[in-house]
C-alpha atoms as a PDB file:
ATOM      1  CA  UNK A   1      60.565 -39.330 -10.828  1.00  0.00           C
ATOM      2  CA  UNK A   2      58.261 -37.021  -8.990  1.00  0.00           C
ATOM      3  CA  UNK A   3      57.973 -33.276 -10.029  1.00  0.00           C
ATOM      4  CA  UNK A   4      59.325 -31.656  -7.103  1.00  0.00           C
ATOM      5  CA  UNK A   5      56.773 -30.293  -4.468  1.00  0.00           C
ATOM      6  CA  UNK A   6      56.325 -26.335  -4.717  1.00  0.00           C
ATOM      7  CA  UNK A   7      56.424 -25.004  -0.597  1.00  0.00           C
ATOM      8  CA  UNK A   8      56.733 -20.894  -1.272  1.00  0.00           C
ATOM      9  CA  UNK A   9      53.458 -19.426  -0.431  1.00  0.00           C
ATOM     10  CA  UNK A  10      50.757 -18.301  -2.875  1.00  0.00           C
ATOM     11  CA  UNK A  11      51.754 -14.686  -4.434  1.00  0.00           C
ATOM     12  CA  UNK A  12      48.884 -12.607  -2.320  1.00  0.00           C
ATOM     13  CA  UNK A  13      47.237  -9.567  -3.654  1.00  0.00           C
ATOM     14  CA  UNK A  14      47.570  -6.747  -1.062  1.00  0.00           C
ATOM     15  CA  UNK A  15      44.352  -4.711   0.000  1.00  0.00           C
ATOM     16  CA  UNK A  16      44.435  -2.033   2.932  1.00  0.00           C
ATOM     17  CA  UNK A  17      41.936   0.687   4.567  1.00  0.00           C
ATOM     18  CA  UNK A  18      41.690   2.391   7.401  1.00  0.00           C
ATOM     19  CA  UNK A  19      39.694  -0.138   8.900  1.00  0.00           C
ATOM     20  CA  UNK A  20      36.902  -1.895   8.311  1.00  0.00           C
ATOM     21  CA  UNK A  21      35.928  -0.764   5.365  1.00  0.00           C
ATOM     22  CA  UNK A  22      37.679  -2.222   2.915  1.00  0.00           C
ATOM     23  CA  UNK A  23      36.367  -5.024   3.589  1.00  0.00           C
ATOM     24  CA  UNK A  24      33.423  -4.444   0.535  1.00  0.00           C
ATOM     25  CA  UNK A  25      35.939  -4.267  -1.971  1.00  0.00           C
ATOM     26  CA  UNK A  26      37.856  -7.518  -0.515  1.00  0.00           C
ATOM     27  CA  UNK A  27      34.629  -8.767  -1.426  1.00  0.00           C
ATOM     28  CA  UNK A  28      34.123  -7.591  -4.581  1.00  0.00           C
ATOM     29  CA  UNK A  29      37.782  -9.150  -4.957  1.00  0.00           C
ATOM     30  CA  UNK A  30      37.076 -12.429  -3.844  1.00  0.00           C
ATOM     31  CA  UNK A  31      34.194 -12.671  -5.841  1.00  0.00           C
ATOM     32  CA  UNK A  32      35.819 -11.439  -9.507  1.00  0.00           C
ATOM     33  CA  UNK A  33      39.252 -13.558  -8.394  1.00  0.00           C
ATOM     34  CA  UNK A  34      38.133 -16.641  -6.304  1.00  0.00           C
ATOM     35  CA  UNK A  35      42.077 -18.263  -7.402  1.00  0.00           C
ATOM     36  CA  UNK A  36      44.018 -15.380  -6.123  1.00  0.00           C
ATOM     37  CA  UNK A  37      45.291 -15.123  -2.417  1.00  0.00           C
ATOM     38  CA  UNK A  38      44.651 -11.954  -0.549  1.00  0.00           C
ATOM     39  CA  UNK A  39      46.155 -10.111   2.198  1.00  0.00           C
ATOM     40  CA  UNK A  40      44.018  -7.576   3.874  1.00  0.00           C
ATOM     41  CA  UNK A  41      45.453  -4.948   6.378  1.00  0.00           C
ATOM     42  CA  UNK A  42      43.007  -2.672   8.248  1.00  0.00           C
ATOM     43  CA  UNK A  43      45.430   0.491   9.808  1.00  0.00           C
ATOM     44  CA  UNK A  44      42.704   0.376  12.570  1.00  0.00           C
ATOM     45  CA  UNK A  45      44.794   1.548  14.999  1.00  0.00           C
ATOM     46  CA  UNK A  46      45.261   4.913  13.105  1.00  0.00           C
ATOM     47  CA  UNK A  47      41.858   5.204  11.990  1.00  0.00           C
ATOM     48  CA  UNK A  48      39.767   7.011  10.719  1.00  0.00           C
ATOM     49  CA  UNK A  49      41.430   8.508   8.163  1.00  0.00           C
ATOM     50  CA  UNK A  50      39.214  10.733   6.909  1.00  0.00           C
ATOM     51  CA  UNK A  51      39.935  13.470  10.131  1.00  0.00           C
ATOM     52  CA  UNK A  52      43.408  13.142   9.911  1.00  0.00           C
ATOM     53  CA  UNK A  53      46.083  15.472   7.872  1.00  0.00           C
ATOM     54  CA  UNK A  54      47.384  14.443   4.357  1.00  0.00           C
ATOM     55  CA  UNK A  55      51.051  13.979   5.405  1.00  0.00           C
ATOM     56  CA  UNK A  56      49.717  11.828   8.399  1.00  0.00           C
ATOM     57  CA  UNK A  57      47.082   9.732   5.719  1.00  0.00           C
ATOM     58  CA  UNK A  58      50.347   9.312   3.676  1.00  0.00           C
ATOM     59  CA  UNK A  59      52.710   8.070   6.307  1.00  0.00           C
ATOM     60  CA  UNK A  60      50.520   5.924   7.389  1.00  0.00           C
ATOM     61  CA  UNK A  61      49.510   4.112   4.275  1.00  0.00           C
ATOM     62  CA  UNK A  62      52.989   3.812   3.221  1.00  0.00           C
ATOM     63  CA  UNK A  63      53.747   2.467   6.302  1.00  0.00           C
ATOM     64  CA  UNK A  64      50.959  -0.575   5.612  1.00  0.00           C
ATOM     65  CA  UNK A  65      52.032  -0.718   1.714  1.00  0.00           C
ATOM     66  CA  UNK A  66      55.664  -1.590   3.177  1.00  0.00           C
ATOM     67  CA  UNK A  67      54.172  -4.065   5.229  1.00  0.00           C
ATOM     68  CA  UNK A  68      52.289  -5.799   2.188  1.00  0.00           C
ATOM     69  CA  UNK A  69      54.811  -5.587   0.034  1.00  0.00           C
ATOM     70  CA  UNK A  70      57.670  -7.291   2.328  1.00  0.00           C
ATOM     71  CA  UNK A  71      54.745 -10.146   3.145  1.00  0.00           C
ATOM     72  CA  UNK A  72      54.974 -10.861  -0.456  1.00  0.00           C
ATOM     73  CA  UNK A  73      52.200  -8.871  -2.086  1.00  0.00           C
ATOM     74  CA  UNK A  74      52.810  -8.825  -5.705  1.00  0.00           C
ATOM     75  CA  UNK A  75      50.699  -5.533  -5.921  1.00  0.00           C
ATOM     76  CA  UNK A  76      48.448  -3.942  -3.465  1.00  0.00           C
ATOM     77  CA  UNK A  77      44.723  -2.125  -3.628  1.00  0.00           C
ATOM     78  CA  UNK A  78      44.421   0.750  -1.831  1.00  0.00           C
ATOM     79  CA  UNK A  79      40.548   0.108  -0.614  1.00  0.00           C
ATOM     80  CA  UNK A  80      40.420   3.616   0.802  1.00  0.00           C
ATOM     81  CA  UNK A  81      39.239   6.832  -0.849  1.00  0.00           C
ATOM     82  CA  UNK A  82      41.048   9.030   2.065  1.00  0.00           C
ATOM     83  CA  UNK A  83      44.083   7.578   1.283  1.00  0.00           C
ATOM     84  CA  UNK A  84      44.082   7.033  -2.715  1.00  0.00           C
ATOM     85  CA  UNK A  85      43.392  10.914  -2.239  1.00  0.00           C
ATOM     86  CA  UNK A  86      46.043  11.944  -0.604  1.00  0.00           C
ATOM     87  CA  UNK A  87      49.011   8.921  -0.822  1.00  0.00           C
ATOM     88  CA  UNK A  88      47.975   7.241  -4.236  1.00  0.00           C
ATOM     89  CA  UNK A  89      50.953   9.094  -5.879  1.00  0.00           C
ATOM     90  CA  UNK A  90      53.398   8.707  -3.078  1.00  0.00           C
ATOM     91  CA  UNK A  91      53.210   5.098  -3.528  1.00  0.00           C
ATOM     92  CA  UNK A  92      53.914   5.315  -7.351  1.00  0.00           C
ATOM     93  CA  UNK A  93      56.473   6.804  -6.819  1.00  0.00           C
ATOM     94  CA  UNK A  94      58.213   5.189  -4.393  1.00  0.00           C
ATOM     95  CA  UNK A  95      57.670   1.958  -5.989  1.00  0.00           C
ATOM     96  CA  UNK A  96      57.647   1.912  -9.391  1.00  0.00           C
ATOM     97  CA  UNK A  97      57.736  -1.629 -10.244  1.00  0.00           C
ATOM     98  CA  UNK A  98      54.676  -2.266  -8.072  1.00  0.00           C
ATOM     99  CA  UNK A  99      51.375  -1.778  -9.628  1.00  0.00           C
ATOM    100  CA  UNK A 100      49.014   0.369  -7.112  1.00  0.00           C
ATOM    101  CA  UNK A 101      45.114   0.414  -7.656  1.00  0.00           C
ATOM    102  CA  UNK A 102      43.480   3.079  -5.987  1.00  0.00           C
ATOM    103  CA  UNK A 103      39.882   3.968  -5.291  1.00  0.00           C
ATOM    104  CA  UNK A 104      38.216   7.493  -5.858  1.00  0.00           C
ATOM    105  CA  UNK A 105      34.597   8.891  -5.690  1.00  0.00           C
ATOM    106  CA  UNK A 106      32.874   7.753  -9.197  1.00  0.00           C
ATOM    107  CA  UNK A 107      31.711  11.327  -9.946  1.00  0.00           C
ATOM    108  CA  UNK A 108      31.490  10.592 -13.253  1.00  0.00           C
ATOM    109  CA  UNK A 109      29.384   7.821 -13.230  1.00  0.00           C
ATOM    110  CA  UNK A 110      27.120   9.557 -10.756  1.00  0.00           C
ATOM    111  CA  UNK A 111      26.716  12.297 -13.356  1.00  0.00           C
ATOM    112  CA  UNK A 112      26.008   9.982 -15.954  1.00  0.00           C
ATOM    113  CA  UNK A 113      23.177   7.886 -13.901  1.00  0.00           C
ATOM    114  CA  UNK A 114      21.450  11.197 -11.972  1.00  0.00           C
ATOM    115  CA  UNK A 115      18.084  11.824 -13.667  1.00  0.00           C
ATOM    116  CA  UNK A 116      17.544  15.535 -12.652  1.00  0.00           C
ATOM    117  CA  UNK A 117      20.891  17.014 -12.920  1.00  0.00           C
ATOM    118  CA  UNK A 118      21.407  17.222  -8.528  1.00  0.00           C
ATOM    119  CA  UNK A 119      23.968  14.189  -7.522  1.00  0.00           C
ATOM    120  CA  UNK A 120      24.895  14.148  -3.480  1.00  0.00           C
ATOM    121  CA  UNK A 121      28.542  12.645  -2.522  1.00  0.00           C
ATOM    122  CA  UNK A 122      28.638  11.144   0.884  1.00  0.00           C
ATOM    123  CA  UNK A 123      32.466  10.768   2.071  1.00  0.00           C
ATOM    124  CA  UNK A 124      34.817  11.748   4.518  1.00  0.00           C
ATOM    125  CA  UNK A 125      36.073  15.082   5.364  1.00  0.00           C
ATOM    126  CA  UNK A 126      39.548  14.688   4.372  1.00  0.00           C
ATOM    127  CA  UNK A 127      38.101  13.108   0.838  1.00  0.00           C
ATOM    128  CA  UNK A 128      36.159  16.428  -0.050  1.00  0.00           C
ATOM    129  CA  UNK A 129      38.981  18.446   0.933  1.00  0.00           C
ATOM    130  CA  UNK A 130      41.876  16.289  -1.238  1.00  0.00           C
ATOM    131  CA  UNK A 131      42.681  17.862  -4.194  1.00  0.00           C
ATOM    132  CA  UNK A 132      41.998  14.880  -6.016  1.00  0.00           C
ATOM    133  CA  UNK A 133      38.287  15.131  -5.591  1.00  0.00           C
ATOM    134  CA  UNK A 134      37.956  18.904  -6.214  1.00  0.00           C
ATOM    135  CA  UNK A 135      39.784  17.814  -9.780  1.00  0.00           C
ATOM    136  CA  UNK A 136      36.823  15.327  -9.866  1.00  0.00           C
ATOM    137  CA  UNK A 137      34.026  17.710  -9.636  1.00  0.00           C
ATOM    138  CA  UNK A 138      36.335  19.964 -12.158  1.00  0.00           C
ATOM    139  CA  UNK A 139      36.190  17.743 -14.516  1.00  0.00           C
ATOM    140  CA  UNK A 140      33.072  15.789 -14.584  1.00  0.00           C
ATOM    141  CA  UNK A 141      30.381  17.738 -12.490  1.00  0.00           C
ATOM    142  CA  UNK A 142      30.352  21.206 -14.769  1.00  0.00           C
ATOM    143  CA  UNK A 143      26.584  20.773 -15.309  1.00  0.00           C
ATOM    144  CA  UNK A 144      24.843  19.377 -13.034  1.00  0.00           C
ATOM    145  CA  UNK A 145      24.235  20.651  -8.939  1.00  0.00           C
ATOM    146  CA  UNK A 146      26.563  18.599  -6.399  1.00  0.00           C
ATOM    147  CA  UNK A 147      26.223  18.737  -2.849  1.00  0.00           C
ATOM    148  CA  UNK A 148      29.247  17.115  -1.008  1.00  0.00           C
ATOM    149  CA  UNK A 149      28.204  16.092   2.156  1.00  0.00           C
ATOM    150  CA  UNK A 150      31.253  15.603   4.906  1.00  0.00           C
ATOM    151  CA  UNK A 151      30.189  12.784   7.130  1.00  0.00           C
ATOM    152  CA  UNK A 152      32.763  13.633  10.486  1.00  0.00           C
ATOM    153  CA  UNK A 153      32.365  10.220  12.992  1.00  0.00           C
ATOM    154  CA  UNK A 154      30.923   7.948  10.463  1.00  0.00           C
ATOM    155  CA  UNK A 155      33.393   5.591   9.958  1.00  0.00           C
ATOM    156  CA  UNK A 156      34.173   5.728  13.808  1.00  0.00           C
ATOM    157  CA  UNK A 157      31.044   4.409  14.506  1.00  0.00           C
ATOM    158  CA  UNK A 158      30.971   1.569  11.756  1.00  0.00           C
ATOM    159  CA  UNK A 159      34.546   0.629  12.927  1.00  0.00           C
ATOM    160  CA  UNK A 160      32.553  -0.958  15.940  1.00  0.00           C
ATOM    161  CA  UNK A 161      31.393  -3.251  14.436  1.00  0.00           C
ATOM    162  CA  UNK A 162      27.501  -3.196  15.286  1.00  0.00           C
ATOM    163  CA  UNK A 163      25.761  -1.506  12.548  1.00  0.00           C
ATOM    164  CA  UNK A 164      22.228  -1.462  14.263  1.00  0.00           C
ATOM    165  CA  UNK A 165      22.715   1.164  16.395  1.00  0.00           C
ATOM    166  CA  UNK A 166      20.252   3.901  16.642  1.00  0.00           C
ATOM    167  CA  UNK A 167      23.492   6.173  17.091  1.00  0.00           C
ATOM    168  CA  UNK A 168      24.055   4.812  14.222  1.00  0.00           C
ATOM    169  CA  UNK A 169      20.968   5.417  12.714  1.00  0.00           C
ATOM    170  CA  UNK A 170      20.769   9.292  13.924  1.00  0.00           C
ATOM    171  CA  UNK A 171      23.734  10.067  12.161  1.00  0.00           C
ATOM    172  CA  UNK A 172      23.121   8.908   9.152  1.00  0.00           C
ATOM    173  CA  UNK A 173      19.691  10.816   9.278  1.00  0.00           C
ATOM    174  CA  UNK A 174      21.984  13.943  10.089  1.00  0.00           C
ATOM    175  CA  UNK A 175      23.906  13.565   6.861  1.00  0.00           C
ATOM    176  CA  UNK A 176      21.353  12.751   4.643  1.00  0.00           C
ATOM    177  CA  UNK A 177      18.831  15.131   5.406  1.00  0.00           C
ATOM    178  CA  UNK A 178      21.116  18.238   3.232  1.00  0.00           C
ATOM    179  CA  UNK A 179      20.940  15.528   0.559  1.00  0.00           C
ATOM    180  CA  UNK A 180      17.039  15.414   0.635  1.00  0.00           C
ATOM    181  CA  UNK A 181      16.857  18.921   1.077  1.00  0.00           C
ATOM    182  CA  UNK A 182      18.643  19.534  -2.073  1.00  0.00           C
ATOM    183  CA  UNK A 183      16.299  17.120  -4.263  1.00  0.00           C
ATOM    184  CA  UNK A 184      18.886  14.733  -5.286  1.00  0.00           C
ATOM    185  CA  UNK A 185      18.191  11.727  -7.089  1.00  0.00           C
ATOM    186  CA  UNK A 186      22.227  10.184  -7.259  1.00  0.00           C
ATOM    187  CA  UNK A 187      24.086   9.765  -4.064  1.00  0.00           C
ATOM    188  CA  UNK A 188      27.155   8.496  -4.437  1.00  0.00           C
ATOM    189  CA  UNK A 189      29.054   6.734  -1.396  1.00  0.00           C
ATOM    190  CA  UNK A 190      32.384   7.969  -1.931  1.00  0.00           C
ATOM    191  CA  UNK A 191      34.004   5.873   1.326  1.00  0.00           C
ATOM    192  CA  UNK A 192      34.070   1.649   1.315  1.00  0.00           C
ATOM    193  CA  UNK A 193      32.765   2.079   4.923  1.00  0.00           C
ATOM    194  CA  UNK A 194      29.563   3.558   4.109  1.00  0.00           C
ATOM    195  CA  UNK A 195      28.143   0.064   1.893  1.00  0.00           C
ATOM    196  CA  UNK A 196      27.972  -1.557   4.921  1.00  0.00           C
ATOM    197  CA  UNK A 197      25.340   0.457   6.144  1.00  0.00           C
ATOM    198  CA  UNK A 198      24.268   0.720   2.583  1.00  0.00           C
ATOM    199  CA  UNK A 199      20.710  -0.156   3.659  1.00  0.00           C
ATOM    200  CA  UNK A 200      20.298   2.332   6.412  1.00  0.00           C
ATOM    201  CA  UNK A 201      21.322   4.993   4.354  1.00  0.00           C
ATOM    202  CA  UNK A 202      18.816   3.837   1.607  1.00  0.00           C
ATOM    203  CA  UNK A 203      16.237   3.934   4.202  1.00  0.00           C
ATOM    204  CA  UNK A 204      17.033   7.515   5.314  1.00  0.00           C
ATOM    205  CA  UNK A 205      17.339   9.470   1.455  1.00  0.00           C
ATOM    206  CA  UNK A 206      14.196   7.199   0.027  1.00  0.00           C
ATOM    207  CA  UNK A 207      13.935   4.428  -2.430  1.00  0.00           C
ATOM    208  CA  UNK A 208      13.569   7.110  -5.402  1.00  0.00           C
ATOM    209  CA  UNK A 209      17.244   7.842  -4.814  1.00  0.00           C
ATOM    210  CA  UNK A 210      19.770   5.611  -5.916  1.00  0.00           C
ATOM    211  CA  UNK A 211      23.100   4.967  -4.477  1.00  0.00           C
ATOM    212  CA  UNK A 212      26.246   4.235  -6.657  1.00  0.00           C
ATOM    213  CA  UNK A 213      29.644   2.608  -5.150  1.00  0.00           C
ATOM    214  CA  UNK A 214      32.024   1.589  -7.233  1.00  0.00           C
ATOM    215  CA  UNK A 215      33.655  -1.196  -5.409  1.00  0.00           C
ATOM    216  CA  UNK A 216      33.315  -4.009  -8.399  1.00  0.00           C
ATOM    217  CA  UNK A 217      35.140  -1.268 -11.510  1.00  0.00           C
ATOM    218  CA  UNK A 218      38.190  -1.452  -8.861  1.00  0.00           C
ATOM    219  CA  UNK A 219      38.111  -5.359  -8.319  1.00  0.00           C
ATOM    220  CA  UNK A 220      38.047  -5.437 -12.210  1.00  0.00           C
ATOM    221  CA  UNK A 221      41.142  -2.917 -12.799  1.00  0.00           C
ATOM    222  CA  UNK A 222      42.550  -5.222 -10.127  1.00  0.00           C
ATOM    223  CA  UNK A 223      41.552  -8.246 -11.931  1.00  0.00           C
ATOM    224  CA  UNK A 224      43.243  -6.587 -15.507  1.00  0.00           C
ATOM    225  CA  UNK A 225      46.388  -5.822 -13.889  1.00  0.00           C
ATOM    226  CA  UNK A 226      46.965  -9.169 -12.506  1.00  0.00           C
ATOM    227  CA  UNK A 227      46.151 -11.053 -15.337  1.00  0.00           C
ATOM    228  CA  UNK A 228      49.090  -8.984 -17.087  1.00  0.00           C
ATOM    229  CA  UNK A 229      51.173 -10.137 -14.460  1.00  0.00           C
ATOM    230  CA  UNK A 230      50.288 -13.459 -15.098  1.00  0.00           C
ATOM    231  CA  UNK A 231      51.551 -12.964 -18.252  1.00  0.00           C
ATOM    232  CA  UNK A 232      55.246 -11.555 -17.385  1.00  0.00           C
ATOM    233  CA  UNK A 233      55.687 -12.820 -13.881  1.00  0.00           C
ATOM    234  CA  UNK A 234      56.467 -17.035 -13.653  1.00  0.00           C
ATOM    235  CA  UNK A 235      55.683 -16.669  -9.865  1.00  0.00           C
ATOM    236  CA  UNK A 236      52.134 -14.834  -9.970  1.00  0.00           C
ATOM    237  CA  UNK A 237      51.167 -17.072 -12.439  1.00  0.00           C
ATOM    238  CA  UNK A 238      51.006 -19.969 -10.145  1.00  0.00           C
ATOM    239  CA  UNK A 239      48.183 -21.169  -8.651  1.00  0.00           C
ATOM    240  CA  UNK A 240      47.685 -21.527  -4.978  1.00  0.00           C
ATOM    241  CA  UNK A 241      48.617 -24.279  -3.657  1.00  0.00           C
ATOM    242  CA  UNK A 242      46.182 -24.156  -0.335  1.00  0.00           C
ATOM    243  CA  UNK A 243      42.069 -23.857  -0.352  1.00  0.00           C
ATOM    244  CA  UNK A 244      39.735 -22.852   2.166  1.00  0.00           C
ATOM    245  CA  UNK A 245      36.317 -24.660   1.746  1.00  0.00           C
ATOM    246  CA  UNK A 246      34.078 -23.645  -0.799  1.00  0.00           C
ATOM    247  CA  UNK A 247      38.315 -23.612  -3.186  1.00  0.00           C
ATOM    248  CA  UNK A 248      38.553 -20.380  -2.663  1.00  0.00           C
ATOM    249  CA  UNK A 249      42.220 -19.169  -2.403  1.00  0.00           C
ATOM    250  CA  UNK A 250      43.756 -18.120   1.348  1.00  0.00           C
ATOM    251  CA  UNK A 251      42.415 -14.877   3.029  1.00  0.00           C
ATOM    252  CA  UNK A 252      44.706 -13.241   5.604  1.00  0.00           C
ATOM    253  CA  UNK A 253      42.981 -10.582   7.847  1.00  0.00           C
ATOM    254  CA  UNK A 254      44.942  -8.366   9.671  1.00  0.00           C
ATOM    255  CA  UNK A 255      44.216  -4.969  11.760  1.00  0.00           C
ATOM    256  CA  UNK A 256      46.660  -2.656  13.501  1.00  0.00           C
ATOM    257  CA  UNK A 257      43.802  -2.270  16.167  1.00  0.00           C
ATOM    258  CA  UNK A 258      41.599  -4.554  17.979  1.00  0.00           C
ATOM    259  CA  UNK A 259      40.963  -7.770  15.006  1.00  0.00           C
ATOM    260  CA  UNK A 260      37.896  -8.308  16.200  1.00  0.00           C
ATOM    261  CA  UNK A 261      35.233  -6.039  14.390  1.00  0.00           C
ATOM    262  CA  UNK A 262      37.151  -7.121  11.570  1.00  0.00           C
ATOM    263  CA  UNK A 263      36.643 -11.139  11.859  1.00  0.00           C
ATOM    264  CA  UNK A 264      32.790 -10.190  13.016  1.00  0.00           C
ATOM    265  CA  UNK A 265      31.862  -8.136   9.954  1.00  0.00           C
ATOM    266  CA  UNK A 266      33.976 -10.507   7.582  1.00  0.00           C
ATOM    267  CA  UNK A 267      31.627 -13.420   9.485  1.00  0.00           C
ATOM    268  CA  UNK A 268      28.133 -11.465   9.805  1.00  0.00           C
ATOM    269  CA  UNK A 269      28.352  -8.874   6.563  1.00  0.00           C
ATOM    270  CA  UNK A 270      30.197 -11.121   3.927  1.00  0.00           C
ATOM    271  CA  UNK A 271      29.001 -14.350   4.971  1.00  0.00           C
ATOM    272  CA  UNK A 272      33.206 -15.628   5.588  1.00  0.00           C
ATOM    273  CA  UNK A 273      32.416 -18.176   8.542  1.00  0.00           C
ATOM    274  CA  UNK A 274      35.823 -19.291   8.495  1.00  0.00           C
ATOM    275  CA  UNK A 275      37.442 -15.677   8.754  1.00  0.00           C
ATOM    276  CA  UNK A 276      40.260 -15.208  11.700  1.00  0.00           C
ATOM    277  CA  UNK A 277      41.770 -11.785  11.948  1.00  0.00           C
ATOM    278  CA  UNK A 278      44.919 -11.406  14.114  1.00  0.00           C
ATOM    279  CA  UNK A 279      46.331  -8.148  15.173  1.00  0.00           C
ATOM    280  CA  UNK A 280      49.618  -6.774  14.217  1.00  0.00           C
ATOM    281  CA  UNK A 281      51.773  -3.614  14.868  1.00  0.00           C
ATOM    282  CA  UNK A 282      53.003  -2.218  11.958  1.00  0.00           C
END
């Protein structure tokens, strides 16, 4: 007699951002856990974040963790600095059982990799003025020089989609130039938006700076924490039961705004051919 067939869809591992930006640690996902279905959510709609007040970052990202977590997310990633900052712990505490992964500015691995004690942070406004990252700085950047450089209209302009644009271009020159001005040697990009342009802003500081992210250290906390649940959970130990080409698990893109910079960049800057977004209001 036949096993019966399994038809309840793959357990999905939830990822949101503001936007677009998540989208480098969805890769970093994908990459670490090719098995695992994900569910990305871009509050595009709402975005940016990083201009916006902490109780409107928090509503809004539970708002899009509610969403996840009723679509059958078994845990989520919060792929947003602005709103680990400011709705991290809102999240813990409203769900207890679910395990969160957030995403922070890796000031401590900046201070660890700068060469002449002078480290630059490139990240939103709302980032630099979170508690969170002033505790950070407290804690990590006693002895050595930090400039934190605000980057207001940044993510707007990446949100479009066309990262070629010498509007583009002339505002990243505008918020690197304090950075070269202050002799750094570390920058740290302390928003998933800003590896996209990862280049251009490389081309604007220099090639004797180097740039940190830390995109892959949260794919591998992800990675930890799922594998526990693996270990205690019967359902989100199965394995998918669907493949795209290439076996790699299903992706779901979704944005709040219009999908489409979302399926472009998911085509053009990861490489996804096969990527659809769809829009949804949430």
């Amino acid at each position: 007699m036949e096993a019966p067939v399994d038809s309840r869809p793959p357990p999905t591992l939830g990822v949101f951002d503001s936007g677009v930006g998540g989208l480098t640690v969805l890769q970093a996902l994908r990459a670490r856990m090719p098995e695992v279905a994900l569910h990305y959510v871009a509050d595009a709609g709402h975005a940016p974040y990083g201009d916006r007040s902490s109780d409107y970052i928090r509503e809004r990202s539970l708002r899009v963790a509610e969403h996840l977590r009723a679509a059958g997310a078994r845990m989520v990633v919060v792929a947003c600095n602005t709103a680990t900052a400011h709705a991290v712990n809102a999240m813990r505490e409203r769900w207890a059982d679910w395990p969160v992964v957030g995403i922070e500015p890796g000031v401590k691995p900046a201070v660890a990799a700068t060469r002449n004690g002078r480290i630059g942070v490139m990240a939103t406004t709302a980032t630099i003025a979170s508690r969170r990252y002033e505790a950070l700085v407290a804690a990590h950047a006693a002895d050595v020089s930090l400039v934190s450089q605000p980057c207001p209209g940044l993510v707007t302009l990446i949100e479009r989609g066309d990262l070629d644009t010498p509007e583009l271009g002339d505002l990243i020159d505008r918020y690197c130039e304090p950075l070269k001005a202050a002799g750094v040697d570390t920058v740290l990009l302390g928003c998933t938006h800003y590896p996209l342009v990862q280049n251009r802003i490389q081309a604007a500081l220099g090639e004797g700076v180097q740039l940190l992210n830390i995109e892959d250290a949260v794919a591998r906390q992800a990675q930890r924490l799922w594998e526990s649940l693996t270990t205690t959970d019967g359902v989100a130990a199965q394995a998918p039961t669907q493949r795209h080409t290439k076996g790699l698990a299903p992706l779901v893109l979704q944005s709040t705004g219009d999908p489409g910079p979302l399926q472009h960049l998911a085509r053009v800057a990861l490489g996804w051919q096969d990527a659809q977004a769809t829009h949804i209001d949430v």
